[in-house]
Protein backbone atom coordinates (compact mmCIF):
# COMPACT_ATOMS: atom_id res chain seq x y z
CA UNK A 1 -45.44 -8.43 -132.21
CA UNK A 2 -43.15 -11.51 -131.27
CA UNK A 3 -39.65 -10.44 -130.63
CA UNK A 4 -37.40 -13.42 -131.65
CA UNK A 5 -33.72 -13.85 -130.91
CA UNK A 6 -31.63 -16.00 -133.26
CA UNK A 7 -28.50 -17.72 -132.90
CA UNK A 8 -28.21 -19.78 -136.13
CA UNK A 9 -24.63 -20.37 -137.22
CA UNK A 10 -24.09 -21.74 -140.67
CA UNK A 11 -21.52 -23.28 -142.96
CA UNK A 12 -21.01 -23.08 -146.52
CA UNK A 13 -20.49 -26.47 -147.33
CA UNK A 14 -20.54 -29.98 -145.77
CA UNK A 15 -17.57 -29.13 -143.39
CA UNK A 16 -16.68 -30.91 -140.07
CA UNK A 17 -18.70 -29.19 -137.17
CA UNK A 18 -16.99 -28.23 -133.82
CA UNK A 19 -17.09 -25.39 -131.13
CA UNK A 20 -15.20 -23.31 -133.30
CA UNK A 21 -16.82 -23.60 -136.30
CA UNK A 22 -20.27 -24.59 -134.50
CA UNK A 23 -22.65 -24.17 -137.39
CA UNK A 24 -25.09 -27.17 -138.49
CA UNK A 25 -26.96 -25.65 -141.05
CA UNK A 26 -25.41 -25.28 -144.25
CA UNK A 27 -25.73 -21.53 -145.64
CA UNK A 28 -29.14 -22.02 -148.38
CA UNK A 29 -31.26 -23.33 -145.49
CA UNK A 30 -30.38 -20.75 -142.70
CA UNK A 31 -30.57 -17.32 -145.04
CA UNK A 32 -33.85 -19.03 -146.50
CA UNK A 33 -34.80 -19.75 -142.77
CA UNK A 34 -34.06 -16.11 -141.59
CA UNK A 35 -35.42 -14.41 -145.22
CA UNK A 36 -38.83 -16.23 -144.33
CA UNK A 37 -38.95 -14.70 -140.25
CA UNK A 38 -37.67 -11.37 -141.39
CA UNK A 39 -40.72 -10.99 -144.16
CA UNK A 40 -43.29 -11.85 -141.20
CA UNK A 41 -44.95 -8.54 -139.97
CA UNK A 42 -45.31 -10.40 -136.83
CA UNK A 43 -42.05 -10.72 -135.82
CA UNK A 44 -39.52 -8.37 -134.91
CA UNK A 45 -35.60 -10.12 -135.35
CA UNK A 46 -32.52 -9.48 -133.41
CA UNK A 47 -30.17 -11.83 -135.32
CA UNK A 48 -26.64 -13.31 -134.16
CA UNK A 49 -27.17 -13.44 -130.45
CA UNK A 50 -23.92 -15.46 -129.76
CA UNK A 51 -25.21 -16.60 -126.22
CA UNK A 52 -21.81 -18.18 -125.51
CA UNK A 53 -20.15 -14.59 -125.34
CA UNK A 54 -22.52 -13.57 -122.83
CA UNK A 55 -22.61 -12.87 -119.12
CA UNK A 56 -24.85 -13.83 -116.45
CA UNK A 57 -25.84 -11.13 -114.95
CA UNK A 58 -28.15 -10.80 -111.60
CA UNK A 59 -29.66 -13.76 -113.41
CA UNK A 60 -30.23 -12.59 -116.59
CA UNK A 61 -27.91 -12.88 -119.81
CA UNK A 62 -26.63 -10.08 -121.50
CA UNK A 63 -24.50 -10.10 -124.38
CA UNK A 64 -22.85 -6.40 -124.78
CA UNK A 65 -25.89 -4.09 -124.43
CA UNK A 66 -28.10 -6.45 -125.28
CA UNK A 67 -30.30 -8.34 -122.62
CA UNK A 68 -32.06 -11.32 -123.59
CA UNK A 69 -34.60 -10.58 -120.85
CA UNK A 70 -36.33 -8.70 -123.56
CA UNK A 71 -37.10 -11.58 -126.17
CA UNK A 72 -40.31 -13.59 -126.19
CA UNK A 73 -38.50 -16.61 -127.69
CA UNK A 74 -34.70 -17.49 -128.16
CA UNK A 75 -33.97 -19.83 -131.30
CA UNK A 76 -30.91 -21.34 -131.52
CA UNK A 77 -29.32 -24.13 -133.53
CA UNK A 78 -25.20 -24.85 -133.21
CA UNK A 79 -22.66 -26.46 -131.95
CA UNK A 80 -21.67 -26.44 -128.00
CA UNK A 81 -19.54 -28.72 -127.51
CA UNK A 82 -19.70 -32.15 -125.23
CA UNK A 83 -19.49 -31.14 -121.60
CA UNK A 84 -23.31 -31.42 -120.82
CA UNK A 85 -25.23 -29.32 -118.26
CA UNK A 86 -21.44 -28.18 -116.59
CA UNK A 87 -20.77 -26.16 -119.42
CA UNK A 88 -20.79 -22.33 -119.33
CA UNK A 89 -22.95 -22.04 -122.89
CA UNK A 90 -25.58 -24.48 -121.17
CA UNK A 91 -25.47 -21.74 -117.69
CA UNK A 92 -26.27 -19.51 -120.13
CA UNK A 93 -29.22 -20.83 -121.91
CA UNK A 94 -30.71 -21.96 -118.91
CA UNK A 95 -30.46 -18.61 -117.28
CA UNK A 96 -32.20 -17.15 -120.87
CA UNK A 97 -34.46 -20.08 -120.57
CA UNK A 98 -35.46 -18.83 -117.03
CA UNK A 99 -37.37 -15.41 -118.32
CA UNK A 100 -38.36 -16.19 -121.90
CA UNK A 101 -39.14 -19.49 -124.57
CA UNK A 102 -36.16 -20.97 -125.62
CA UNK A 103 -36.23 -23.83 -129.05
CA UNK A 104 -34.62 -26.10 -128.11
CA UNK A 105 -35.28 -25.43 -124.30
CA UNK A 106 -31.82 -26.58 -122.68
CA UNK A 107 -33.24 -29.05 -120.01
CA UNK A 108 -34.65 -31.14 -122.97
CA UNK A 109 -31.39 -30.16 -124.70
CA UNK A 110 -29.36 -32.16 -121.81
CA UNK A 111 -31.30 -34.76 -121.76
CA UNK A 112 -31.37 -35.63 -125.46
CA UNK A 113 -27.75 -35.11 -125.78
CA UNK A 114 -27.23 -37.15 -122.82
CA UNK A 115 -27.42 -41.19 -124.24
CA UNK A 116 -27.87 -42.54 -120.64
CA UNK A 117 -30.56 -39.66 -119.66
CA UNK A 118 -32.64 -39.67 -122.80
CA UNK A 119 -32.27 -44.02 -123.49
CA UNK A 120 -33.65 -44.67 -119.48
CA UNK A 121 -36.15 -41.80 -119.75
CA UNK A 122 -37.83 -43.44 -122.73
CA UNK A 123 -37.32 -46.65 -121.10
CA UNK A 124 -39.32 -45.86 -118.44
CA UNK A 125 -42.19 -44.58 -120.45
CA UNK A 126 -42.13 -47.36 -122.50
CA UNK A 127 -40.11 -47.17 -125.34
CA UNK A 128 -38.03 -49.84 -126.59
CA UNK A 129 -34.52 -49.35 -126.08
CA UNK A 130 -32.03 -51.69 -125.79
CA UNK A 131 -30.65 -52.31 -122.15
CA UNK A 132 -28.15 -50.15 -120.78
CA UNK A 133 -25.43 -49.57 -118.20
CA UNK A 134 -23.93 -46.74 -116.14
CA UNK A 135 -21.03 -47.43 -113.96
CA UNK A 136 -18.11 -46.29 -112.54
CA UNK A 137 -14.44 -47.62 -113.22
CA UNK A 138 -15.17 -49.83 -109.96
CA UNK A 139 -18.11 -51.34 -111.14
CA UNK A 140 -16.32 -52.95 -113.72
CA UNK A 141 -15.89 -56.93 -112.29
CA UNK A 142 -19.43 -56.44 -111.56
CA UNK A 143 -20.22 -55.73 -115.47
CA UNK A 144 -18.84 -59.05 -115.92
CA UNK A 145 -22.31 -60.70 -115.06
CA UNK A 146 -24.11 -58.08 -117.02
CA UNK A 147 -22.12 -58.64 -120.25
CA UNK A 148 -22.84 -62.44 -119.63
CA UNK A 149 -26.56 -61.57 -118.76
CA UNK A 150 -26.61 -59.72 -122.14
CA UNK A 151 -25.41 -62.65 -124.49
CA UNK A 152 -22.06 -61.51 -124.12
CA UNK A 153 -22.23 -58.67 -126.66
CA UNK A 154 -22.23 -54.93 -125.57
CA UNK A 155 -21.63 -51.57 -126.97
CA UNK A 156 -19.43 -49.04 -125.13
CA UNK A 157 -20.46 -45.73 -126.31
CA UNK A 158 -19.13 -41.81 -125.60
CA UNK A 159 -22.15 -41.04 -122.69
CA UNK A 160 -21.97 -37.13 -124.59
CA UNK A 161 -20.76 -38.62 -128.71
CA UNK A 162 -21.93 -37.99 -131.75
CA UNK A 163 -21.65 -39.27 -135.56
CA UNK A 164 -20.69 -42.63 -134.21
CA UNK A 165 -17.54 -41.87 -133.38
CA UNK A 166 -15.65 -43.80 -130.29
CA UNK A 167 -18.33 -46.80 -130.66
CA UNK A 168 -16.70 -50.19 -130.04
CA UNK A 169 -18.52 -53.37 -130.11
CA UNK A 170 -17.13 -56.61 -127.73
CA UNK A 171 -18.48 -59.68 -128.56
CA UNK A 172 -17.43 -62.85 -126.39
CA UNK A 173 -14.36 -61.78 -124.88
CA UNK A 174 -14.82 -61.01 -121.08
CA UNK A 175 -11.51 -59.91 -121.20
CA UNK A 176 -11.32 -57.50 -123.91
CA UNK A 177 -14.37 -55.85 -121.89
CA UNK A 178 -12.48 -55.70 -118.94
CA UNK A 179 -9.28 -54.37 -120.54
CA UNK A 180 -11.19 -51.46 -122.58
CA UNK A 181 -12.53 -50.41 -119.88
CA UNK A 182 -9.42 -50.06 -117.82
CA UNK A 183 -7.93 -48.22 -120.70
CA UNK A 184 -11.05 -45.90 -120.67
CA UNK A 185 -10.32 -45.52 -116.73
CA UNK A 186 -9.89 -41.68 -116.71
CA UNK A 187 -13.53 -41.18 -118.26
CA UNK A 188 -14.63 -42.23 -114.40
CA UNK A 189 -18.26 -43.36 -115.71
CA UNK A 190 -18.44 -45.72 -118.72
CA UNK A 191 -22.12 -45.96 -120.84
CA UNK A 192 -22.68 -49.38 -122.12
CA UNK A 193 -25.38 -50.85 -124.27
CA UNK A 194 -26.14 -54.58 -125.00
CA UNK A 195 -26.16 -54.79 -128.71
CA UNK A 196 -29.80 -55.40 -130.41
CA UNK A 197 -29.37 -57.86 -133.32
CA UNK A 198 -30.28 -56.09 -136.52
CA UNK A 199 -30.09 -55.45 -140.44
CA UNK A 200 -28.08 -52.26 -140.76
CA UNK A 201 -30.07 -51.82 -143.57
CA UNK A 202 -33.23 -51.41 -142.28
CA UNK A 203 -31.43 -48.38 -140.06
CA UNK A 204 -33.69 -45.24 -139.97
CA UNK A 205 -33.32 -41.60 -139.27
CA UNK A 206 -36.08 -39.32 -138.87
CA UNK A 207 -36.47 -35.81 -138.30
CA UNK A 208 -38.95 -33.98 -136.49
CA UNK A 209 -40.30 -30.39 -135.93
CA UNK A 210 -43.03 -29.12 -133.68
CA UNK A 211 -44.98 -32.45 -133.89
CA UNK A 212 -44.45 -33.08 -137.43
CA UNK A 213 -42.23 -35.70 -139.24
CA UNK A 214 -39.44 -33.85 -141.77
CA UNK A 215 -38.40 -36.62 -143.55
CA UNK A 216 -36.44 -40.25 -142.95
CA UNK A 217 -33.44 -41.18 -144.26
CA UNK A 218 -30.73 -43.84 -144.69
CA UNK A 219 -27.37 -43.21 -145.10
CA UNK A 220 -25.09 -43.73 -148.11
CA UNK A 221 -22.71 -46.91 -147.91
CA UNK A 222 -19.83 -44.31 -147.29
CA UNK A 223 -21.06 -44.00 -144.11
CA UNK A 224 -22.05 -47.52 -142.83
CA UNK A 225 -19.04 -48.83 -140.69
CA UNK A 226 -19.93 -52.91 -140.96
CA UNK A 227 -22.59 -53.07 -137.90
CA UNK A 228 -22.94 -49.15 -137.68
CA UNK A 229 -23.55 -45.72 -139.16
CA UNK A 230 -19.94 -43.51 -138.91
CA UNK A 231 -18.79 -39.97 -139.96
CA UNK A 232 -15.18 -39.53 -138.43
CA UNK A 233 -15.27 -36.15 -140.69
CA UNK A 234 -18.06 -35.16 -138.69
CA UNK A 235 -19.72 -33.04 -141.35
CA UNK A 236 -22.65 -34.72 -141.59
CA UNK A 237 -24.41 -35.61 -144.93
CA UNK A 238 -24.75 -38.44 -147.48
CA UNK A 239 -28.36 -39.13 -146.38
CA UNK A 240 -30.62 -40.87 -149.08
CA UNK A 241 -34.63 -40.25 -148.52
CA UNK A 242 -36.70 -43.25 -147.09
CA UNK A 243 -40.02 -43.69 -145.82
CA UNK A 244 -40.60 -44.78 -142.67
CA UNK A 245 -43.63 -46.78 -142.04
CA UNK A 246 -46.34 -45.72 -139.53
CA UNK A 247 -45.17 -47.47 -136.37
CA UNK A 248 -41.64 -45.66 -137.01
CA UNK A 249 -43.55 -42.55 -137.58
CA UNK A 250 -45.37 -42.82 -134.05
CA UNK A 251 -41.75 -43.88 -132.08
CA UNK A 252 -39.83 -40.93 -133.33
CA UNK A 253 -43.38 -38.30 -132.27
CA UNK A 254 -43.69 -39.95 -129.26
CA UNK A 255 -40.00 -39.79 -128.64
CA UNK A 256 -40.47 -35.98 -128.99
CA UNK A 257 -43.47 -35.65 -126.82
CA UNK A 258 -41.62 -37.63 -124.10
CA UNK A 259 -38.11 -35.77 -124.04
CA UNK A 260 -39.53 -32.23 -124.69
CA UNK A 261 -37.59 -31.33 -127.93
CA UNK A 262 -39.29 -29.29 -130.47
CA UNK A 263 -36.41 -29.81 -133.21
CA UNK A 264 -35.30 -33.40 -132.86
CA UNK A 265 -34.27 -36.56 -135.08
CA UNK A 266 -34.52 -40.36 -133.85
CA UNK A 267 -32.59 -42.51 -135.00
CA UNK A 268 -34.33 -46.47 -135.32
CA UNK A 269 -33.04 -50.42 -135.69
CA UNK A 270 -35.08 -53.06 -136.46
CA UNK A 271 -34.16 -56.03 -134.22
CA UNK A 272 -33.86 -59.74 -135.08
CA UNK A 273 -37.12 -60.19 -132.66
CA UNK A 274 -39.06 -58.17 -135.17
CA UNK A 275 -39.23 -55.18 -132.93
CA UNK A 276 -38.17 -51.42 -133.47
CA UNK A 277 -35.65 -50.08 -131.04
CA UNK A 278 -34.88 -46.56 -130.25
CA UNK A 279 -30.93 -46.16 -130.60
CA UNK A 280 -30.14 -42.66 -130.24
CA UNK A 281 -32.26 -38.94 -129.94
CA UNK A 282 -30.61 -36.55 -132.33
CA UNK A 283 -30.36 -32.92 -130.33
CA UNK A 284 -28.81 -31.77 -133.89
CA UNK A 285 -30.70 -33.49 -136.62
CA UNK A 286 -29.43 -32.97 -140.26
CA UNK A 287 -31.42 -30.42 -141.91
CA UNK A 288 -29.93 -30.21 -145.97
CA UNK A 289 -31.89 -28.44 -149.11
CA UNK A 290 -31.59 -31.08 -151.21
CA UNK A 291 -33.94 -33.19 -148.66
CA UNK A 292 -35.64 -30.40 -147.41
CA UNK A 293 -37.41 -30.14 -151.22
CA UNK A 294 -38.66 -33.37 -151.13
CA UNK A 295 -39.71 -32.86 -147.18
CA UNK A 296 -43.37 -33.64 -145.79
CA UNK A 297 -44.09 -30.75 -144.41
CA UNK A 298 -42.77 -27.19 -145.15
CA UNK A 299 -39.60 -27.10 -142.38
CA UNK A 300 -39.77 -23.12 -143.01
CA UNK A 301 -43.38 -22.61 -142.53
CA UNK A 302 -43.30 -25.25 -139.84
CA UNK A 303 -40.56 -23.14 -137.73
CA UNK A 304 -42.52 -20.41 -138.25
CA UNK A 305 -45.79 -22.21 -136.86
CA UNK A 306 -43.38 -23.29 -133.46
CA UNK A 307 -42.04 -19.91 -132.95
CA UNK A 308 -45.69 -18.30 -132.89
CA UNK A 309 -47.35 -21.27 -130.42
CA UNK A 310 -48.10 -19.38 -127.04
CA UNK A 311 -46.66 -22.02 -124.93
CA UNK A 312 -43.59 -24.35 -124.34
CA UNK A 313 -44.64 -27.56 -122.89
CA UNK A 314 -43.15 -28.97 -120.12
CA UNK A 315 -40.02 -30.84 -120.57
CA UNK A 316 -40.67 -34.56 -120.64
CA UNK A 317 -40.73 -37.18 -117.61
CA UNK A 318 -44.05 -38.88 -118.94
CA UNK A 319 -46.30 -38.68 -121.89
């Protein structure tokens, strides 16, 4: 018998997601989730195991009565908020992490919700990604070279955003760098990409479970801001189905393999240069019914086949 904990907080309709209203899936695909895992003989379900109420105890994480020390796997899917591996839900987690399975384990987690972390890590396994920067607000005359180095056109991203939001593009003007980033001064550490070259519609998302490929999708023109992909509302959404080919297939598995995530999305440009970069690892990938019908696999039969594998393989540094 495989005792599961769940925290899987849901929302009724596409509605912006935040810490207070943290849940990803909408409503249909998390009861038809938790219907299938409650009909399993196999698996006994303790449901709504808010981990972020909890306390660390003696290093273990209770939540009222409840200790999570006596789970064989913790599955959890929701919002957290931005602050990385400082925050007290990510304590948490890794203390639960530390006695039984946890999906998504929260090492892999933090480094797939990290830009910087998960871009360099699949850099250095050999992933094309475009070039990046880390540096601190006194770094910045030295970024001058870099932006020049990079054909003078950079991305500053949000090291922790999501749904696009924050992304600003500087093309040519040394200046403009210089002064965004002094406006960004009390962020301390700026991210910064050098922007691939590419036809924003040949952009690809694709979602992945336990070693499988959900689906791909683009994104309706609602949601393409000129040279990127937007959703200020943050609710997610307006995805149309597309195919990606097999080399696009093999990134976003191998993306998976390399990070450690066992619920993941990649998201994919095609360059100018003909080659396919790796723009962003999706710790939250959009999981709708409407999609989910039309999917490659079965995404409930396919959680089912994750939460019964024996193991957890180590989180990612190499293939």
């Amino acid at each position: 018998m495989l005792t599961l904990g769940l925290w899987l907080p849901s929302r009724k309709e596409l509605s912006s997601v935040s810490e207070n209203a943290p849940g990803y899936l909408l409503q249909e695909v998390q009861e038809r989730l938790v219907d299938r895992l409650k009909k399993d003989s196999e698996i006994k379900l303790f449901e709504e195991l808010d981990f972020r109420r909890a306390i660390i105890k003696n290093g273990s994480a209770y939540l009222d009565d409840f200790c999570f020390d006596d789970l064989d796997i913790f599955f959890w899917l929701g919002e957290l908020g931005r602050e990385g591996r400082n925050s007290f839900p990510m304590e948490v987690l890794r203390a639960i992490a530390s006695k039984v399975r946890v999906v998504n384990n929260p090492l892999a987690f933090e480094i797939g919700l990290d830009k910087f972390k998960s871009l360099e890590l699949l850099r250095r396994n050999g992933v094309a990604v475009p070039s990046i920067a880390l540096l601190s607000h006194g770094g910045v005359n030295q970024m001058k070279k870099v932006f020049r180095d990079w054909n003078s056109d950079v991305v500053i991203k949000p090291r922790m955003g999501s749904y696009g939001i924050g992304i600003v593009r500087i093309r040519e003007d040394e200046q403009l760098l210089v002064d965004t980033l002094d406006y960004a001064s009390h962020n301390n550490i700026h991210y910064i990409e050098q922007f691939i070259p590419n036809d924003i519609s040949e952009w690809i998302g694709i979602n992945v479970i336990n070693g499988s490929v959900i689906y791909g999708y683009g994104k309706e023109g609602s949601q393409i801001k000129g040279w990127k992909i937007s959703d200020r509302e943050k609710k997610g959404g307006h995805m149309l189905l597309k195919e990606p080919n097999r080399q696009q297939r093999d990134i976003a598995l191998r993306v998976g393999r390399i990070v450690g995530l066992d619920l993941y999305g990649v998201d994919i440009i095609k360059g100018h240069d003909g080659r396919y970069y790796v723009v962003d690892v999706n710790t939250f990938p959009g999981l709708y019914p409407e999609l989910l019908e039309k999917a490659e696999c079965n995404f409930y039969e396919e959680v089912v086949r994750l939460l019964k594998q024996d193991s957890n393989s180590d989180t990612g540094n190499s293939e």
